[in-house]
Protein backbone atom coordinates (compact mmCIF):
# COMPACT_ATOMS: atom_id res chain seq x y z
CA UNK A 1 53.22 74.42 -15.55
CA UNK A 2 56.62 74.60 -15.71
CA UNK A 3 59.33 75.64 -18.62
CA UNK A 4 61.63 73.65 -19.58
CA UNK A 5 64.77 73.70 -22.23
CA UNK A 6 66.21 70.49 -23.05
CA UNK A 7 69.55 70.43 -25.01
CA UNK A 8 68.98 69.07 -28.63
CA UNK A 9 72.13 68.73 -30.43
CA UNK A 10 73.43 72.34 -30.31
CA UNK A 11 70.19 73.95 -30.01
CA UNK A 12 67.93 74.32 -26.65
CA UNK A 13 64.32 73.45 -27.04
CA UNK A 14 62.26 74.81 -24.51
CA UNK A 15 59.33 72.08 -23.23
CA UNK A 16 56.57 72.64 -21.34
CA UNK A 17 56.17 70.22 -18.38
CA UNK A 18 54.51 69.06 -15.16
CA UNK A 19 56.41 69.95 -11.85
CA UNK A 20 55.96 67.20 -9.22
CA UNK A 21 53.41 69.43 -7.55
CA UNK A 22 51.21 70.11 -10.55
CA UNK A 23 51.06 66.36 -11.16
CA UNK A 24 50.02 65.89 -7.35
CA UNK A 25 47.51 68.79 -7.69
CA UNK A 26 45.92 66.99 -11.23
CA UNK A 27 46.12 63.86 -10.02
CA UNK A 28 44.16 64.60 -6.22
CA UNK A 29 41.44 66.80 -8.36
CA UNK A 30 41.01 63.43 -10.37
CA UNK A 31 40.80 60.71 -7.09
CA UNK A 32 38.40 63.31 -5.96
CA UNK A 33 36.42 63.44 -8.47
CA UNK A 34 36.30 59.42 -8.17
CA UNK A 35 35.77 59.13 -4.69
CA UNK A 36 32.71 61.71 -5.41
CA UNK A 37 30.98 59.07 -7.88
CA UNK A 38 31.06 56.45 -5.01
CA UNK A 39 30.82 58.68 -2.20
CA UNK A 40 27.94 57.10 -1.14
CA UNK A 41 28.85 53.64 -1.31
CA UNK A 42 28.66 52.23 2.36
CA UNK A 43 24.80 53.58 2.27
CA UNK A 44 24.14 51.73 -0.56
CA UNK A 45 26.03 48.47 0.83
CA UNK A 46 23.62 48.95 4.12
CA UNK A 47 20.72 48.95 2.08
CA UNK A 48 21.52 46.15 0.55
CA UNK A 49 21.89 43.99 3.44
CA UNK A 50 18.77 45.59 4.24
CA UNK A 51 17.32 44.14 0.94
CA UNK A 52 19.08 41.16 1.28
CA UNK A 53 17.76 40.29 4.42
CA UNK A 54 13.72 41.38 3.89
CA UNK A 55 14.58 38.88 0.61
CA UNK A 56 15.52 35.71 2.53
CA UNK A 57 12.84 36.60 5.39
CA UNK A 58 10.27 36.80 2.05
CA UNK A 59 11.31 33.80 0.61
CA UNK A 60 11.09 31.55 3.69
CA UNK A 61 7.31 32.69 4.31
CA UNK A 62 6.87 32.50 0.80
CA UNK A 63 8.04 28.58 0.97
CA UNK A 64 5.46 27.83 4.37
CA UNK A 65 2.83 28.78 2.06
CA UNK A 66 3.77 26.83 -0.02
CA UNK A 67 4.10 23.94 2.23
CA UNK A 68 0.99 25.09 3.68
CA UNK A 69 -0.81 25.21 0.56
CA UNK A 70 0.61 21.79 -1.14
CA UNK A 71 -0.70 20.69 2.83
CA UNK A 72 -3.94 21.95 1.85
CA UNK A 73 -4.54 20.84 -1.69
CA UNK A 74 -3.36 17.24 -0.38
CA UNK A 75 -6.33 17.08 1.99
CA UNK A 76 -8.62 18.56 -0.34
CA UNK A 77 -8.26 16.05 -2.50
CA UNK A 78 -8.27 12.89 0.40
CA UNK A 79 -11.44 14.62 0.76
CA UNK A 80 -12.39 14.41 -2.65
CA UNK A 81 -11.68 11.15 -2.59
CA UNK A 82 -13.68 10.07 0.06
CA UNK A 83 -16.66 11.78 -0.98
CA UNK A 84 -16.31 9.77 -4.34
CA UNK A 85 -15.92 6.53 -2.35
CA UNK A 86 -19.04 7.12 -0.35
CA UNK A 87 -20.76 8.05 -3.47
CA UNK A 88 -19.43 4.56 -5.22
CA UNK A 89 -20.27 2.74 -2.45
CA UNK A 90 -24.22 3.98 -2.14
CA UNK A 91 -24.13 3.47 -6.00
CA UNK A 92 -23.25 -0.02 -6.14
CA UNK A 93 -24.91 -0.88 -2.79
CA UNK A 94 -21.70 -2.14 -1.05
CA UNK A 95 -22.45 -2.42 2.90
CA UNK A 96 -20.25 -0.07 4.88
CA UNK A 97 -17.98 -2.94 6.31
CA UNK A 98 -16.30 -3.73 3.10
CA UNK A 99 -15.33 0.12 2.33
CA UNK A 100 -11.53 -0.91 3.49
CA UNK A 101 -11.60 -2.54 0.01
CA UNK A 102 -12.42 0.34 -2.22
CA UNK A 103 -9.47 1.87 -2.32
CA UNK A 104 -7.84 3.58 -5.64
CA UNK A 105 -5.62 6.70 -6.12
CA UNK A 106 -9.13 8.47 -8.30
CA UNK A 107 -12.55 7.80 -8.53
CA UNK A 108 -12.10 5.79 -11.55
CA UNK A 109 -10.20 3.12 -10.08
CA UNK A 110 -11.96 3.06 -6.94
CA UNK A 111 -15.21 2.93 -9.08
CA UNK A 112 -13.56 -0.39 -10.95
CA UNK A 113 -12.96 -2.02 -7.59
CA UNK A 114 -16.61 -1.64 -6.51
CA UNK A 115 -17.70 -2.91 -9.54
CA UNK A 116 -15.63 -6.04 -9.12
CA UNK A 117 -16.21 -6.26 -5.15
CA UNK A 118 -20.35 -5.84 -6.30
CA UNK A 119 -20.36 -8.64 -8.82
CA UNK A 120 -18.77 -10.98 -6.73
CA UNK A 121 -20.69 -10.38 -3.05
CA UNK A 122 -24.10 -10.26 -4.85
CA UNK A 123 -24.86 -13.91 -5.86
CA UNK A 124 -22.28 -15.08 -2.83
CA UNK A 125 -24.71 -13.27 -0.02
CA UNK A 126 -25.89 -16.17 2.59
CA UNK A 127 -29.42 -15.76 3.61
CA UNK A 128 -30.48 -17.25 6.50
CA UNK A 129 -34.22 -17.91 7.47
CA UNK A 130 -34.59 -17.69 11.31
CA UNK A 131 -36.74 -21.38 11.94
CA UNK A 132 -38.43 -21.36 15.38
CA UNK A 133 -36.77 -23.95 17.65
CA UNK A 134 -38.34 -27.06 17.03
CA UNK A 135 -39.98 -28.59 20.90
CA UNK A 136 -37.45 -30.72 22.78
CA UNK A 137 -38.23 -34.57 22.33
CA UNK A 138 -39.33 -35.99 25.31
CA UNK A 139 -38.59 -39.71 26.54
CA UNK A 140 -41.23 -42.25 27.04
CA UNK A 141 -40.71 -42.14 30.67
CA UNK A 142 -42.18 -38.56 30.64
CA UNK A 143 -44.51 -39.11 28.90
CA UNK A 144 -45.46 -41.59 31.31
CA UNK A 145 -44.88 -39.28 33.90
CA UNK A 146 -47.05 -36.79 32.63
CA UNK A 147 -50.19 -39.58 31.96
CA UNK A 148 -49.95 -40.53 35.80
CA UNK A 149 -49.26 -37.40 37.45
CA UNK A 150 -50.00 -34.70 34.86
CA UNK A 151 -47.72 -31.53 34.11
CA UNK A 152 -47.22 -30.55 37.85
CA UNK A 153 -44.61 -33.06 37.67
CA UNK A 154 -42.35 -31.64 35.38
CA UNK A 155 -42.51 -28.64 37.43
């Protein structure tokens, strides 16, 4: 530190002061103590990329199983569902050919179609009873045949 007088009125007052090179020497003690505090500043900025980068790599496989499990839970539950229609179907006795028609987005609305498909295809069902061909009808000239000559004719 430096001494100082500085003329005030008559009178000299001496002052204590900074000389340029004590301010320099206070003021590169001070940025060093700074620079100390973030000395390690580019390591930590590396390992944040680092971070960064195991973060998005995370959070894409984190949204394929996602995906892969909303994927999943959709078939899971087509399978559900057609479990329930075979179920509705063998409960209401509905012949395999009209399954296209029991459709529904849960068992309760598939179960509602049956119903309705049921009630109207059980009184509509056409029954048909198998009646052995009846003989053919012969003429009168065969049957003339056949008195003169016998069957051998026919043949």
């Amino acid at each position: 530190m430096s001494e100082y007088y500085i003329k005030n009125g008559e009178d000299y007052e001496k002052v204590n002061a900074f000389s340029q090179d004590d301010l320099d020497n206070l003021i590169d003690k001070r940025l060093g103590r700074e620079r100390a505090k973030y000395a390690d500043y580019n390591e930590l900025k590396e390992k944040v990329e680092g971070f960064d980068a195991v973060k998005s790599d995370y959070e894409s496989k984190l949204a394929d199983a996602y995906k892969e499990r909303d994927e999943l839970a959709s078939q899971l539950k087509q399978a559900n569902l057609n479990t329930e229609k075979a179920n509705i179907l063998r409960e209401f006795n509905i012949k395999d050919d009209l399954a296209e028609f029991i459709t529904g987005a849960d068992a309760t609305e598939m179960r509602e179609r049956a119903e309705k498909l049921s009630r109207s295809t059980v009184g509509s069902a056409v029954t048909l009873d198998k009646v052995p061909k009846p003989a053919p009808k012969r003429s009168d000239i065969e049957n003339i045949r056949e008195g003169l000559f016998g069957n051998k004719a026919n043949e």
